[in-house]
PDB file of N, CA and C in Angstrom:
ATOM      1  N   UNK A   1       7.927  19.752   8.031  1.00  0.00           N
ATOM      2  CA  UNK A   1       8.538  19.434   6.758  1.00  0.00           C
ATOM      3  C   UNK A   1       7.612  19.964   5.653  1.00  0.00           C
ATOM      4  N   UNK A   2       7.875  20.835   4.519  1.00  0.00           N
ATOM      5  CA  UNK A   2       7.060  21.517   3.647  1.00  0.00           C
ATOM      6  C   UNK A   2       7.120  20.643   2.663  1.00  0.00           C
ATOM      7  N   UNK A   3       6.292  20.606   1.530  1.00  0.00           N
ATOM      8  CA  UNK A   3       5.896  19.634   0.692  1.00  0.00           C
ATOM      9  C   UNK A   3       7.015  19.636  -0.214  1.00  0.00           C
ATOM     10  N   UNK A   4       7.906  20.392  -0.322  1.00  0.00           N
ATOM     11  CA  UNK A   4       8.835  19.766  -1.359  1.00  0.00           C
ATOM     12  C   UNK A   4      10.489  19.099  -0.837  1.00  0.00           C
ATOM     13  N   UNK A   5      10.342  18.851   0.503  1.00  0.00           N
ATOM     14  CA  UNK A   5      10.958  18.002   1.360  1.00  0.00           C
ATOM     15  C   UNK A   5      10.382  16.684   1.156  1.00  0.00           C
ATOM     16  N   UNK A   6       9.299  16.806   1.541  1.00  0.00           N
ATOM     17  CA  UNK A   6       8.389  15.465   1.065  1.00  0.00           C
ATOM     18  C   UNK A   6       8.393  14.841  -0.080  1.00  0.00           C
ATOM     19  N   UNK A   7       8.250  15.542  -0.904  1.00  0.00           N
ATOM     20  CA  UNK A   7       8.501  15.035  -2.529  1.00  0.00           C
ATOM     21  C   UNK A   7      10.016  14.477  -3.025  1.00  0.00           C
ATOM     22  N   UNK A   8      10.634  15.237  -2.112  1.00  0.00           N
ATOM     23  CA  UNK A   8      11.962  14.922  -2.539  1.00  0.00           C
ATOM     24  C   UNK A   8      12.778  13.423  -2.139  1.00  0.00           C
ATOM     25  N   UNK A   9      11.858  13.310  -0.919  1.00  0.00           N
ATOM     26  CA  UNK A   9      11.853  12.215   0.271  1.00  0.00           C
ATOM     27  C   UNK A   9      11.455  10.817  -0.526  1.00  0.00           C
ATOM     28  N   UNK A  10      10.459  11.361  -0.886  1.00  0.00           N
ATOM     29  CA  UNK A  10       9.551  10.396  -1.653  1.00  0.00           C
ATOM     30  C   UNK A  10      10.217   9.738  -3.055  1.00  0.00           C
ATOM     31  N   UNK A  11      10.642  10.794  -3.694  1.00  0.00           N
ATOM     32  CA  UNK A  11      11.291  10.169  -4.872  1.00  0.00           C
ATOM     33  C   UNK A  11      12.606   9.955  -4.964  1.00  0.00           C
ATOM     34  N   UNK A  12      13.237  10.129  -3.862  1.00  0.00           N
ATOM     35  CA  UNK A  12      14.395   9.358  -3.271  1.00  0.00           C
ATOM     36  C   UNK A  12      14.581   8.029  -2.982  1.00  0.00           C
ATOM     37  N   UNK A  13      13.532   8.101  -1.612  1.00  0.00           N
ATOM     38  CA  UNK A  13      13.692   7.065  -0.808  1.00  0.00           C
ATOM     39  C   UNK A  13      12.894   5.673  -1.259  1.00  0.00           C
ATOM     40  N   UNK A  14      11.757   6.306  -2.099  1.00  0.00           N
ATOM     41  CA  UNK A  14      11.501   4.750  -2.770  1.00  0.00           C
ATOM     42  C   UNK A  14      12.422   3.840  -3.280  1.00  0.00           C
ATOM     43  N   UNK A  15      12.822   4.463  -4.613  1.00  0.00           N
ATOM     44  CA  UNK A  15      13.695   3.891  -5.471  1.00  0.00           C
ATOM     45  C   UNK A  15      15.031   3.263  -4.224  1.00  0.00           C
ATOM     46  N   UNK A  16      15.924   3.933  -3.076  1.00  0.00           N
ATOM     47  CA  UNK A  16      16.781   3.203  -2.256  1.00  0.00           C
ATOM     48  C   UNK A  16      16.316   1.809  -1.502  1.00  0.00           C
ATOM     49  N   UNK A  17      14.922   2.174  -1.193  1.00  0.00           N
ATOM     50  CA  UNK A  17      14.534   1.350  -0.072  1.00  0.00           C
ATOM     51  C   UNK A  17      14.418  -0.162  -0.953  1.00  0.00           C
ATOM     52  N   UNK A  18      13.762   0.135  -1.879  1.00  0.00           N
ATOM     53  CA  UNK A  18      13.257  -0.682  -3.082  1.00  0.00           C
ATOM     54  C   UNK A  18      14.547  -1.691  -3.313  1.00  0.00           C
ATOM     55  N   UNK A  19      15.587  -0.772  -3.918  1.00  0.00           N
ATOM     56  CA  UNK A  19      17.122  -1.346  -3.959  1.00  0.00           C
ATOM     57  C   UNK A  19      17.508  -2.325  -2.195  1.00  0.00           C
ATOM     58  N   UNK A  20      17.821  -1.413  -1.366  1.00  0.00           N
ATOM     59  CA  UNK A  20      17.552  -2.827  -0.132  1.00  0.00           C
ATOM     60  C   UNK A  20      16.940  -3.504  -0.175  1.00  0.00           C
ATOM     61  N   UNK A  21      15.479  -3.550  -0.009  1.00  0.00           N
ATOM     62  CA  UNK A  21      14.936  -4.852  -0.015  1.00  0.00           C
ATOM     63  C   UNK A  21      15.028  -5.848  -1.103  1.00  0.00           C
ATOM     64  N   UNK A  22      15.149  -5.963  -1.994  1.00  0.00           N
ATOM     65  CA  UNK A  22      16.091  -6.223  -2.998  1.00  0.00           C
ATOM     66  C   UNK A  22      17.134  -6.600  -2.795  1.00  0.00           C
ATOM     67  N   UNK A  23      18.459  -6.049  -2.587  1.00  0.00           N
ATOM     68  CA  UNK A  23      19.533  -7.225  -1.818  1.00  0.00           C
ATOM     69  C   UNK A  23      19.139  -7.438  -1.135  1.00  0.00           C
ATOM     70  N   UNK A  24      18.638  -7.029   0.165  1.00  0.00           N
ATOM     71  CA  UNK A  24      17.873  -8.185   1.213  1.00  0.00           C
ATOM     72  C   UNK A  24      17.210  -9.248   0.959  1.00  0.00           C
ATOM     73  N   UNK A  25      16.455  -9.762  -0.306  1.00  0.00           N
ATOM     74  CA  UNK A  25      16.014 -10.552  -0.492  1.00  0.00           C
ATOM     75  C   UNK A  25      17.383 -11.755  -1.359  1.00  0.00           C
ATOM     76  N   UNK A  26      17.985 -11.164  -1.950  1.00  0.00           N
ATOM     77  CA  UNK A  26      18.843 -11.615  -2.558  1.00  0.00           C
ATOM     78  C   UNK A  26      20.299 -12.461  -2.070  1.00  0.00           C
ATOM     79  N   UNK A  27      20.168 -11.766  -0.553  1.00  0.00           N
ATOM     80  CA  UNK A  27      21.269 -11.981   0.243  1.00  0.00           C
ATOM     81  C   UNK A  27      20.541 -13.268   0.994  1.00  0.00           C
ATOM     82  N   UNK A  28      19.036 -13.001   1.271  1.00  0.00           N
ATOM     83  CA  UNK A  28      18.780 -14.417   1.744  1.00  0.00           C
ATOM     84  C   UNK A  28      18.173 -15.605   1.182  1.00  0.00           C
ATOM     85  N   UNK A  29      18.415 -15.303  -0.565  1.00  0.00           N
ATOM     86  CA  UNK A  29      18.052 -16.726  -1.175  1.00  0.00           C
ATOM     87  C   UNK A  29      19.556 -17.465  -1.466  1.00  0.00           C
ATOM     88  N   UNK A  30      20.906 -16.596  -0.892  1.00  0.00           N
ATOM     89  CA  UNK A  30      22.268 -16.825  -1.194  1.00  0.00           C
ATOM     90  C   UNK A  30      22.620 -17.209   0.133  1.00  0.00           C
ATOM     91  N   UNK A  31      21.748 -17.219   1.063  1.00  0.00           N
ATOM     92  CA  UNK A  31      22.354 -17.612   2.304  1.00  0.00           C
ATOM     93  C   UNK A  31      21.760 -18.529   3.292  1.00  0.00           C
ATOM     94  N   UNK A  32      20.713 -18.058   3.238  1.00  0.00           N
ATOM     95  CA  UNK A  32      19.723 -19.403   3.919  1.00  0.00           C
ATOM     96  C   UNK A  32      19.404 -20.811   3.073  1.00  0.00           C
ATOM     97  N   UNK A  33      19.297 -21.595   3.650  1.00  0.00           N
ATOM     98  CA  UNK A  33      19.214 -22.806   3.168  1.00  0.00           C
ATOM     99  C   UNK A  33      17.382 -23.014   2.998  1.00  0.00           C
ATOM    100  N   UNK A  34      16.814 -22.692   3.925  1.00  0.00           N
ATOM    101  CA  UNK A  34      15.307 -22.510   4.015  1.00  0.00           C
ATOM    102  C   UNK A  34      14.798 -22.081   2.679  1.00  0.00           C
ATOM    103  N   UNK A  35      15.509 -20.446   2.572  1.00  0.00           N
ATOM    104  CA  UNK A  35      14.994 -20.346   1.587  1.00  0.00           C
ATOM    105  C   UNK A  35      14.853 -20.794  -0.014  1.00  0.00           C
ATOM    106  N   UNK A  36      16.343 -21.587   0.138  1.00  0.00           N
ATOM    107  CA  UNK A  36      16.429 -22.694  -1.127  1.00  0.00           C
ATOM    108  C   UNK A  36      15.613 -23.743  -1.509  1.00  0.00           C
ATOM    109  N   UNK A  37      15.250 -24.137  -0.013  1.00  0.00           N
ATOM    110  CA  UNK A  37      14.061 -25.375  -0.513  1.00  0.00           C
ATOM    111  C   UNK A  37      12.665 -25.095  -0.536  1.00  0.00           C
ATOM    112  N   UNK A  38      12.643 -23.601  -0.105  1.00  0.00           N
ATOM    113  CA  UNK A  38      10.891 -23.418  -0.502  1.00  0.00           C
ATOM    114  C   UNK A  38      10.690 -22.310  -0.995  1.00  0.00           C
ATOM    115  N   UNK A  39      11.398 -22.207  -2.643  1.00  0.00           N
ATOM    116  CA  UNK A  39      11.496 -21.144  -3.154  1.00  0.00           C
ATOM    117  C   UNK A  39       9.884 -20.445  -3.686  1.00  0.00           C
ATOM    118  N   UNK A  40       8.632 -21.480  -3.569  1.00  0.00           N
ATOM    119  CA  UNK A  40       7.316 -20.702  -4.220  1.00  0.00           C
ATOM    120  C   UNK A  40       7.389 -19.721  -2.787  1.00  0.00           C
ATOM    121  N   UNK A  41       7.425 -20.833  -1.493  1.00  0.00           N
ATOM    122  CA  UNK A  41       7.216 -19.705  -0.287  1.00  0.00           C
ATOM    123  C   UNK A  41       7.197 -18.879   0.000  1.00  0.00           C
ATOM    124  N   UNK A  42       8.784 -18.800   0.163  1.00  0.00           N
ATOM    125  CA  UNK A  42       9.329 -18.015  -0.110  1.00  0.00           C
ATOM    126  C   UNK A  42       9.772 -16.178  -0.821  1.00  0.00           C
ATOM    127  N   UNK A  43       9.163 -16.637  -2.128  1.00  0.00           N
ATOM    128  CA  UNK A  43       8.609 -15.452  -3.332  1.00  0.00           C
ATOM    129  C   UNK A  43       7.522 -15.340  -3.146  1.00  0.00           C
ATOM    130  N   UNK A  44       6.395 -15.995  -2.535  1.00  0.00           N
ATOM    131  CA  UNK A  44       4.789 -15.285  -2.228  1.00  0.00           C
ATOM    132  C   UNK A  44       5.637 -14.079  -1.104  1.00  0.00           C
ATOM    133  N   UNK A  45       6.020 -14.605  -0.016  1.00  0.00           N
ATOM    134  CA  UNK A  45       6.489 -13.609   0.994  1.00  0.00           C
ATOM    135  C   UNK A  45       7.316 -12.756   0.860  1.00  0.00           C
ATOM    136  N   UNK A  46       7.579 -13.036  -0.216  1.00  0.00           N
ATOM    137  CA  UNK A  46       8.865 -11.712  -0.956  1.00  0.00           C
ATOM    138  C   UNK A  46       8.099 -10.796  -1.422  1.00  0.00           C
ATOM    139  N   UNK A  47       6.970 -10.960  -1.843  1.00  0.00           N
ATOM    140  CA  UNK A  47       5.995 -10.393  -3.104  1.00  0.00           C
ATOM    141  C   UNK A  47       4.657  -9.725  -2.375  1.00  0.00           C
ATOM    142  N   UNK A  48       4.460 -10.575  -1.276  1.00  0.00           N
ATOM    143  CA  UNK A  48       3.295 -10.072  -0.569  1.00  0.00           C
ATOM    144  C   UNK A  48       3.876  -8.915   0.474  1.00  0.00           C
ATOM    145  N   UNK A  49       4.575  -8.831   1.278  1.00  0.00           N
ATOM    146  CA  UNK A  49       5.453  -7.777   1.960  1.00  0.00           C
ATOM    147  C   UNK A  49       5.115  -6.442   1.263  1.00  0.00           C
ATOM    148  N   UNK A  50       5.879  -6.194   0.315  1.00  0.00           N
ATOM    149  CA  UNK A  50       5.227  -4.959   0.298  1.00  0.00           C
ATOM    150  C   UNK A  50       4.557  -4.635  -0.522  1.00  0.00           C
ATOM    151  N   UNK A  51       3.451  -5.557  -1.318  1.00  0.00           N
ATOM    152  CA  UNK A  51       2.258  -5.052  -1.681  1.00  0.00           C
ATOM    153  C   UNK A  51       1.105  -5.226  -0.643  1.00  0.00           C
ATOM    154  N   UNK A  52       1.233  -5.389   0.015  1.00  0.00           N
ATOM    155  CA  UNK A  52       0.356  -5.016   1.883  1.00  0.00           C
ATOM    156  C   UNK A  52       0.888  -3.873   1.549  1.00  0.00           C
ATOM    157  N   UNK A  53       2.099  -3.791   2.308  1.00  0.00           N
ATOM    158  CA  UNK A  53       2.385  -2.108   3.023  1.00  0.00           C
ATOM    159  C   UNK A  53       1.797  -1.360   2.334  1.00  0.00           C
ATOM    160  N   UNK A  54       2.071  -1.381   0.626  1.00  0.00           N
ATOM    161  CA  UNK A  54       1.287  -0.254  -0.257  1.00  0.00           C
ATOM    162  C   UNK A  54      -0.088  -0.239  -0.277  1.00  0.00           C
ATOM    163  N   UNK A  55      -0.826  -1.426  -0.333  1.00  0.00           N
ATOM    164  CA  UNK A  55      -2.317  -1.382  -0.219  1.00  0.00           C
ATOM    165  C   UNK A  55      -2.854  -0.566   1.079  1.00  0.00           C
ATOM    166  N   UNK A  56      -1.865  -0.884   2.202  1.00  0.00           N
ATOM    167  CA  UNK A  56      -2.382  -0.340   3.805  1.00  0.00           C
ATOM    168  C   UNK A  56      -2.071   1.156   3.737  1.00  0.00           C
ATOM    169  N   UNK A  57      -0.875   2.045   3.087  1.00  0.00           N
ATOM    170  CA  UNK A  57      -0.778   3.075   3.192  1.00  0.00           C
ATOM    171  C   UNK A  57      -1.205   3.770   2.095  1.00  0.00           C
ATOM    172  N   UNK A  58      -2.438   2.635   1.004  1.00  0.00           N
ATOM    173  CA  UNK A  58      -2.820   3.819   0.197  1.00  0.00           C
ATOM    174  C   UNK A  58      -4.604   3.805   0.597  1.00  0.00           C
ATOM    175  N   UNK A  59      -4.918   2.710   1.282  1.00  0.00           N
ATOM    176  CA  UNK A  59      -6.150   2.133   2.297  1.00  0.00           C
ATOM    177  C   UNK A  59      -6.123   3.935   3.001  1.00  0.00           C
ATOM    178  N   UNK A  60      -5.042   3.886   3.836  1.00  0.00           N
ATOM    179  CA  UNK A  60      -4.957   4.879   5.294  1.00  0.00           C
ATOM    180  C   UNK A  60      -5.391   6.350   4.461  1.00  0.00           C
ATOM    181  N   UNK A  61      -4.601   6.559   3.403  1.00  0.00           N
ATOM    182  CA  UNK A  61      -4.332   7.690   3.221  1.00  0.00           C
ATOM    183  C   UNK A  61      -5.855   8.210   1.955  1.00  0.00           C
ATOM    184  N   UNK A  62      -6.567   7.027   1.604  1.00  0.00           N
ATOM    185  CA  UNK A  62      -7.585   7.340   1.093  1.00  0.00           C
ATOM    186  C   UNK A  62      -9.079   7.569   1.801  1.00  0.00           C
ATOM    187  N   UNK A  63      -8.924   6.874   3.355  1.00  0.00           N
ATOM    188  CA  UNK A  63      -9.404   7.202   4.608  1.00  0.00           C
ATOM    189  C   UNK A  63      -9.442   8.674   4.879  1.00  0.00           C
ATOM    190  N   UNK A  64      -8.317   9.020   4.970  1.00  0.00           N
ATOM    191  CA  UNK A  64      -8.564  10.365   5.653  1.00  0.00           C
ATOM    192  C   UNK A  64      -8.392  11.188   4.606  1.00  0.00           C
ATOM    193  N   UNK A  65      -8.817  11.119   3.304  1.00  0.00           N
ATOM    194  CA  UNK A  65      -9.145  12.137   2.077  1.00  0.00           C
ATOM    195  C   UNK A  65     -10.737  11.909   2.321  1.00  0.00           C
ATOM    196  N   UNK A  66     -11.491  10.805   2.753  1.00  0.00           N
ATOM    197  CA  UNK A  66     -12.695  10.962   2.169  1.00  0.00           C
ATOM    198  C   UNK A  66     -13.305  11.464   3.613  1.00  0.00           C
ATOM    199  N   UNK A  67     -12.531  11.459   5.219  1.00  0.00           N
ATOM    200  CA  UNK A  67     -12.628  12.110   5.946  1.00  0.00           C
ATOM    201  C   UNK A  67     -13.163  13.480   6.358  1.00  0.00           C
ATOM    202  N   UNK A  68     -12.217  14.011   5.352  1.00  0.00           N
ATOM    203  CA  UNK A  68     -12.261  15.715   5.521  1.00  0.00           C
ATOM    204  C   UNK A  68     -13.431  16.390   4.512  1.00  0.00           C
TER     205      UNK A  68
END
């Protein structure tokens, strides 16, 4: 895949994925009952999800810059 596949990927697929998880989250404060009664819980784990993923894949990817 050449870099402007990638780029294109990238500034696509954020903004969609972003939008799912997003109704995904939305669909299960409208549907679960759980999540009604422990709404701080709840939103830490809404909130922490993917600011991990981003910390871990900008962790990884600053790894193997200082690698080379």
């Amino acid at each position: 895949m050449n870099s402007d596949k990638k780029f294109a990927l990238l500034v696509l697929g954020i903004p969609l994925a972003g939008l799912v998880y997003c109704g995904l989250g939305i669909a299960a404060m409208t549907s679960s009952m759980t999540v009604r009664e422990h709404p701080l819980v709840s939103g830490v784990i809404f909130i922490l999800l993917p600011f991990c993923l981003a910390a871990y894949i900008w962790t990884s990817a600053s790894a193997k810059a200082y690698k080379k």
